[in-house]
Protein backbone atom coordinates (compact mmCIF):
# COMPACT_ATOMS: atom_id res chain seq x y z
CA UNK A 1 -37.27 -8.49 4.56
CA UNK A 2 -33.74 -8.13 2.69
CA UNK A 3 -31.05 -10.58 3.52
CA UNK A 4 -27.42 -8.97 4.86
CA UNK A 5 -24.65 -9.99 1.67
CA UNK A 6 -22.84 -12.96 3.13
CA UNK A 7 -19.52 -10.92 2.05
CA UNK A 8 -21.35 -8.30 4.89
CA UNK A 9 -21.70 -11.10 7.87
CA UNK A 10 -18.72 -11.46 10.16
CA UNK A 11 -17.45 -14.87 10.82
CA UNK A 12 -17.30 -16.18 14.59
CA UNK A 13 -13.51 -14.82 15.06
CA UNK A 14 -14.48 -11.17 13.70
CA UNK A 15 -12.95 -11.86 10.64
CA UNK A 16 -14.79 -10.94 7.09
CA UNK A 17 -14.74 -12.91 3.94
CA UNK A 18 -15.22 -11.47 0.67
CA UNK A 19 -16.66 -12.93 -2.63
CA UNK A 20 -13.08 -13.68 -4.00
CA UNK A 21 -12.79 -15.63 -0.53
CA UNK A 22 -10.10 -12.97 0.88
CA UNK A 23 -10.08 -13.05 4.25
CA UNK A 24 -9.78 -9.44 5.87
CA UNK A 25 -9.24 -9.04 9.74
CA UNK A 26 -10.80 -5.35 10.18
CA UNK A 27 -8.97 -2.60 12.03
CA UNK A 28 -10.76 -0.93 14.99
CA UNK A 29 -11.38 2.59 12.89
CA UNK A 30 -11.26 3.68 9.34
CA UNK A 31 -10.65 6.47 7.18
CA UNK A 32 -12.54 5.75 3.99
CA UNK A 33 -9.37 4.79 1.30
CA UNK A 34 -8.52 1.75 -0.42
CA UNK A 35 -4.66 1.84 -0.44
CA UNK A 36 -1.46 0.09 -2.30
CA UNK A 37 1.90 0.38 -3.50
CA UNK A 38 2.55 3.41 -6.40
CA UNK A 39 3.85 1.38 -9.65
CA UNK A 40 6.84 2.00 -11.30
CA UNK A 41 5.17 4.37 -13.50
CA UNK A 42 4.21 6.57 -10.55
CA UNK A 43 7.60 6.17 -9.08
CA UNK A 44 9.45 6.91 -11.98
CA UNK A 45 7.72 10.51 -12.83
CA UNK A 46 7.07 11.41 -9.34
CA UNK A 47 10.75 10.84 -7.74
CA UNK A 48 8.96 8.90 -4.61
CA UNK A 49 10.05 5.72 -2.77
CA UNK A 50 7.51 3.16 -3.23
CA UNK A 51 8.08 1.54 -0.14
CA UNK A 52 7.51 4.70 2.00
CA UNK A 53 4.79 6.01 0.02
CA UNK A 54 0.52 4.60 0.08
CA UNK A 55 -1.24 5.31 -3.54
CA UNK A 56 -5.34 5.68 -2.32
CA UNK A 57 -6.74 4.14 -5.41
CA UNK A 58 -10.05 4.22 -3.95
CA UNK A 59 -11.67 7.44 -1.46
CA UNK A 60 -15.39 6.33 -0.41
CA UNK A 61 -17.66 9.24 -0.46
CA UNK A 62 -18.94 10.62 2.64
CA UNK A 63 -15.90 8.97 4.97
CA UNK A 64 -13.14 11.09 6.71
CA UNK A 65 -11.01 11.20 3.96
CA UNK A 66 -13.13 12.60 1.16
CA UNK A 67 -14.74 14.95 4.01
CA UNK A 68 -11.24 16.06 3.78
CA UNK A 69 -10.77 16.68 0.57
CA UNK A 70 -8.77 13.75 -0.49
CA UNK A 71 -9.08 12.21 -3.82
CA UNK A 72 -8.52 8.75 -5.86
CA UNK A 73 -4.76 8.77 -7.21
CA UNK A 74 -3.70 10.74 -4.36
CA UNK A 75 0.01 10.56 -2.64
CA UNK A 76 0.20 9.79 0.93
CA UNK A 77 3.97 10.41 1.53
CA UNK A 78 4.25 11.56 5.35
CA UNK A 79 2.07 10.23 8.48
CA UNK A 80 2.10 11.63 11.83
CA UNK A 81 5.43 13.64 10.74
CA UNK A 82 7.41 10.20 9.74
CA UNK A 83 7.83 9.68 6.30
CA UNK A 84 7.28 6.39 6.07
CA UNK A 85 3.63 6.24 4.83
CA UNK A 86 3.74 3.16 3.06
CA UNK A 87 0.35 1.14 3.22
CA UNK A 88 1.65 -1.28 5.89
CA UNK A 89 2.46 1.25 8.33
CA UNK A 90 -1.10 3.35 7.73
CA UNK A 91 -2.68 0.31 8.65
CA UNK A 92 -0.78 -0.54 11.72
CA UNK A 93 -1.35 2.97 12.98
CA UNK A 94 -5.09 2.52 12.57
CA UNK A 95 -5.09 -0.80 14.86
CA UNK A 96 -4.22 0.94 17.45
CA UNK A 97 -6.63 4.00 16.99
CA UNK A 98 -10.52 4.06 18.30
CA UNK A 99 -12.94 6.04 16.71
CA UNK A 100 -12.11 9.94 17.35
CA UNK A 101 -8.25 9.16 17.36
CA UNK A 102 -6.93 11.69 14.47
CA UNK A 103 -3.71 10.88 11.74
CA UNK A 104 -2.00 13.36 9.92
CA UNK A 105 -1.40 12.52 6.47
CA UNK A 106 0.81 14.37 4.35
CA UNK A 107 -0.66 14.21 0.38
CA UNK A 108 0.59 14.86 -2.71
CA UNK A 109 -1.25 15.55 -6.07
CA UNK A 110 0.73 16.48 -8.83
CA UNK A 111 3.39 19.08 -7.84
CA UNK A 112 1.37 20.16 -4.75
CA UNK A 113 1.39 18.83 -1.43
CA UNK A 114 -0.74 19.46 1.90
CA UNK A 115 -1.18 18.31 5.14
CA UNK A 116 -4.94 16.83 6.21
CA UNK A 117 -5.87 16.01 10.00
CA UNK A 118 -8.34 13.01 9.81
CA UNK A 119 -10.85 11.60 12.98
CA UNK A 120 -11.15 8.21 12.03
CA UNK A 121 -14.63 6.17 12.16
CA UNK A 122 -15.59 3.38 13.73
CA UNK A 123 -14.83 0.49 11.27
CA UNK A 124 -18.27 -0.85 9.42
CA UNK A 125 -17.99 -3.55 7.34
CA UNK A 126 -20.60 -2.40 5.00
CA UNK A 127 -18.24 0.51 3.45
CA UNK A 128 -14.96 -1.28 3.36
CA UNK A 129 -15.84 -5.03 2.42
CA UNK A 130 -17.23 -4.79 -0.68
CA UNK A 131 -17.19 -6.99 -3.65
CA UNK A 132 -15.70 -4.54 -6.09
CA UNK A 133 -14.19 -1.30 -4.98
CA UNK A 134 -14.98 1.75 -7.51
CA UNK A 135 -10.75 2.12 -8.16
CA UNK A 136 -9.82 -0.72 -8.86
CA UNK A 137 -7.49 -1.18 -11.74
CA UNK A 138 -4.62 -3.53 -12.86
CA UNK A 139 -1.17 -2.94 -11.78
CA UNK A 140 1.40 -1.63 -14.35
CA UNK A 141 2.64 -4.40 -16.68
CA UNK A 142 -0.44 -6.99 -16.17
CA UNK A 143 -2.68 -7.37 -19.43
CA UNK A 144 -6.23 -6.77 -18.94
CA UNK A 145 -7.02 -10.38 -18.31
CA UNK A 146 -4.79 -10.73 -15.61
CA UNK A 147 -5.81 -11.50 -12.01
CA UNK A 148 -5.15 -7.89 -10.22
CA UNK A 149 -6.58 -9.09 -6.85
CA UNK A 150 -4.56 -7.80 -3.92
CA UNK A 151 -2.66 -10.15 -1.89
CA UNK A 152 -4.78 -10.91 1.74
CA UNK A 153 -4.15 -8.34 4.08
CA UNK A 154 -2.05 -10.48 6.47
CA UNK A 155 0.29 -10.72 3.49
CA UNK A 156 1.14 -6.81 3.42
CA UNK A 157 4.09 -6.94 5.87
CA UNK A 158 5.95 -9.51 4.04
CA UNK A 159 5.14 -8.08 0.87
CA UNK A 160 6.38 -4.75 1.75
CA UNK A 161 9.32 -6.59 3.41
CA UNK A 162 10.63 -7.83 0.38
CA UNK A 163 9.62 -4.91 -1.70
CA UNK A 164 12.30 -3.39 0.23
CA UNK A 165 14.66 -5.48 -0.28
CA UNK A 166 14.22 -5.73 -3.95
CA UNK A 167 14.79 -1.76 -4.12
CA UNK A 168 18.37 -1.83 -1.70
CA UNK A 169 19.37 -5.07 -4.51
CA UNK A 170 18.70 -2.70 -7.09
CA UNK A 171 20.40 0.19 -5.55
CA UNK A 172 23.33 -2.07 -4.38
CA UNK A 173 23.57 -2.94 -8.44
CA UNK A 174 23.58 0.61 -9.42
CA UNK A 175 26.30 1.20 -7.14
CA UNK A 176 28.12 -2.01 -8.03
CA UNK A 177 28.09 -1.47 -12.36
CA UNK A 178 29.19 2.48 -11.55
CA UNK A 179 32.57 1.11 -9.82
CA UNK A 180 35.60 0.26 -11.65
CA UNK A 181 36.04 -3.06 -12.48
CA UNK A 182 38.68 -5.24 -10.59
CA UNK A 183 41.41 -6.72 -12.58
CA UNK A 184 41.55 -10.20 -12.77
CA UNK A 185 43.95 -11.93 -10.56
CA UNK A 186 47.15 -13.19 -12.24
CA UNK A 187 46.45 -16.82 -13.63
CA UNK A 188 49.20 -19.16 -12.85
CA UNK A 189 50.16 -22.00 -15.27
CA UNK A 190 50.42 -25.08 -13.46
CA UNK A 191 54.12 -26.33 -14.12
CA UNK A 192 53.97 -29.47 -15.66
CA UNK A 193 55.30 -32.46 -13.66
């Protein structure tokens, strides 16, 4: 009789550990995508805000959202009608779906964008806690040998939080080098006593 993968066999609080050790907390439904962050690369040629937009680097066949069509490297960039479809806020939205509940993503491939109505599943561990997920691949600017692992999920907020706030720095900069400089104040020579 075949054993269950430990990485398969929830702990006594419902939560699942991996074979890297991450700890994931599931949601009550899924979709079928393995989400993250678009790199600069992405965000560069594709004129979208990183922290409002989810990259699916991985669609698992058979689950709602390859039934609907959606494909690895895809652009989520609008949910429900709000644009902010950053990873962080899919996945909020799905812990408070059950199974039937439907989200609208809005997806972008290349130049072309549509809009997708998904039922989401019951959550089972034994598509979404795997070992390896098919696309996988290393963020923009690590080597090959570097560790790519995402961050635990109970991470993603504060990740996302300061993601943010590294953008409106850089934005603040911009705006700061592109005004004139102020003139130095006056110095004043100290009269000598």
């Amino acid at each position: 009789m075949p054993t269950t993968p430990p990485h398969l066999v929830p702990r006594a609080d419902g939560t699942y550990v991996d074979e890297r050790g991450h700890v994931l907390t599931p949601p009550p439904v899924m979709l079928g995508v393995t989400m993250e962050q678009p790199g600069p690369s992405l965000v560069t040629h594709m004129g979208i805000n990183p922290a409002r937009t989810a990259l699916l680097v991985d669609v698992i066949p058979g689950l709602p959202a390859d039934k609907a069509g959606l494909k690895d490297h895809d652009l989520v960039i609008a949910v429900d009608g709000s644009e902010d479809a950053s990873p962080h806020n899919i996945r909020t939205r799905l812990k408070k779906m059950k199974p039937g509940d439907t989200i609208t993503l809005t997806v972008r491939r290349g130049t072309a964008s549509r809009t997708v109505t998904l039922a989401a599943e019951a959550w089972r561990a034994e598509h979404m806690v795997r070992p390896l997920h098919a696309g996988s691949f290393n963020r923009p600017g690590l080597g090959q040998d570097a560790d790519s692992d995402p961050a635990p999920p109970e991470l993603a907020p504060i990740i996302d939080r300061l993601e943010r706030i590294e953008q409106q720095l850089q934005q603040l900069n911009k705006q700061v080098g592109s005004q004139p400089a102020a003139k130095p104040a006056a110095a004043t020579a100290a009269s000598p006593r």
